[in-house]
Protein backbone atom coordinates (compact mmCIF):
# COMPACT_ATOMS: atom_id res chain seq x y z
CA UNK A 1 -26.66 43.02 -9.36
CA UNK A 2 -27.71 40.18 -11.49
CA UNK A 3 -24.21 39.42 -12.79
CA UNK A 4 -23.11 39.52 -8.92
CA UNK A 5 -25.30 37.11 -8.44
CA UNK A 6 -24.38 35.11 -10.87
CA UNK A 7 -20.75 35.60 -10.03
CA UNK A 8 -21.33 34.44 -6.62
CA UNK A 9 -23.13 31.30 -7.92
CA UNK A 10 -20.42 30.07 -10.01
CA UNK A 11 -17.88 30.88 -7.33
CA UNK A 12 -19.28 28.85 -5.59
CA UNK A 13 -19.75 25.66 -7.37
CA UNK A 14 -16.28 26.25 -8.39
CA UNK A 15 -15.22 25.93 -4.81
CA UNK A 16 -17.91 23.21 -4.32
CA UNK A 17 -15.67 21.27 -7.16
CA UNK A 18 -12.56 22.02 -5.44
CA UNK A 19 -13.69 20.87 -2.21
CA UNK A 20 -14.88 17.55 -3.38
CA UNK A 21 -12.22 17.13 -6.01
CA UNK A 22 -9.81 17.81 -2.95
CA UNK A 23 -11.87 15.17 -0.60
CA UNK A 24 -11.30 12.41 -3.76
CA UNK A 25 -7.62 13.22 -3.71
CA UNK A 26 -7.29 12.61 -0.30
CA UNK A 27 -9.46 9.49 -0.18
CA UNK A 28 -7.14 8.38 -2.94
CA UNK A 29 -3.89 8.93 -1.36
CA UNK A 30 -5.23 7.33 2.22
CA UNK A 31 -6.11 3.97 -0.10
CA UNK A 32 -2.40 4.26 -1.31
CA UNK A 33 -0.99 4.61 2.14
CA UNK A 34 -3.20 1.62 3.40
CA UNK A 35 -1.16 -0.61 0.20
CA UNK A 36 1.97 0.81 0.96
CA UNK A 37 1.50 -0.68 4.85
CA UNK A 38 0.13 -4.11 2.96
CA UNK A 39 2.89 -4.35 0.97
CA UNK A 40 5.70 -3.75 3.86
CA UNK A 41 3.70 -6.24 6.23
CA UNK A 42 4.00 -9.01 2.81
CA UNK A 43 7.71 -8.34 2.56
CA UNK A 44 8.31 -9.13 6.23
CA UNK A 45 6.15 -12.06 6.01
CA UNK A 46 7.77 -13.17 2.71
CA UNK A 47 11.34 -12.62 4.09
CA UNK A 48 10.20 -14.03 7.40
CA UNK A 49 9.27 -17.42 5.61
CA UNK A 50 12.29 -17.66 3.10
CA UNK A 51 14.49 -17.19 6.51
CA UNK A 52 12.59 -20.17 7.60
CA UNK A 53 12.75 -22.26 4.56
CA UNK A 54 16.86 -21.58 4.31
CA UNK A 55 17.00 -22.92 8.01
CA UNK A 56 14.79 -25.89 6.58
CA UNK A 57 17.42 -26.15 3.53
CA UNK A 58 20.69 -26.31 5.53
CA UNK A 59 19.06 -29.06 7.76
CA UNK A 60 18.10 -30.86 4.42
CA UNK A 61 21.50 -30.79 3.39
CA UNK A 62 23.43 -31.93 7.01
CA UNK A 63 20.79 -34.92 6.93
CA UNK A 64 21.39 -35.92 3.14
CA UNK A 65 25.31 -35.54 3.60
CA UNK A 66 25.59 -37.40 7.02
CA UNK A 67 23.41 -40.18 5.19
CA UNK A 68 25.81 -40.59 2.14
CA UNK A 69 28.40 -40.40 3.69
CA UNK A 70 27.46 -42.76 6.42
């Protein structure tokens, strides 16, 4: 009975350990997730602003032609 017991016990811590190793992993792969959706929203942002910036670039480039060649 005693080794039942005892059996029981460790059982379960093991599935104590499990459980909150499992919760970690989860926690962990949520915080992941959350960078991965950072990350996309900075690309659009970045690729948002060098659309901007080669718009800027081309109308650099008409003004500084037109004015040497005026």
């Amino acid at each position: 009975m005693e080794q039942q017991t005892a059996t029981a016990s460790e059982l379960s811590r093991s599935l104590t350990d499990a459980s909150t190793a499992t919760s970690h992993l989860a926690d962990a792969v949520a915080e992941v997730a959350d960078g991965a959706t950072e990350t996309d929203q900075g690309v659009h942002t970045v690729r948002g602003t060098s659309t901007d910036l080669a718009t800027v670039s081309r109308t650099l480039a008409d003004v500084v032609d037109g004015f040497i060649t005026a």
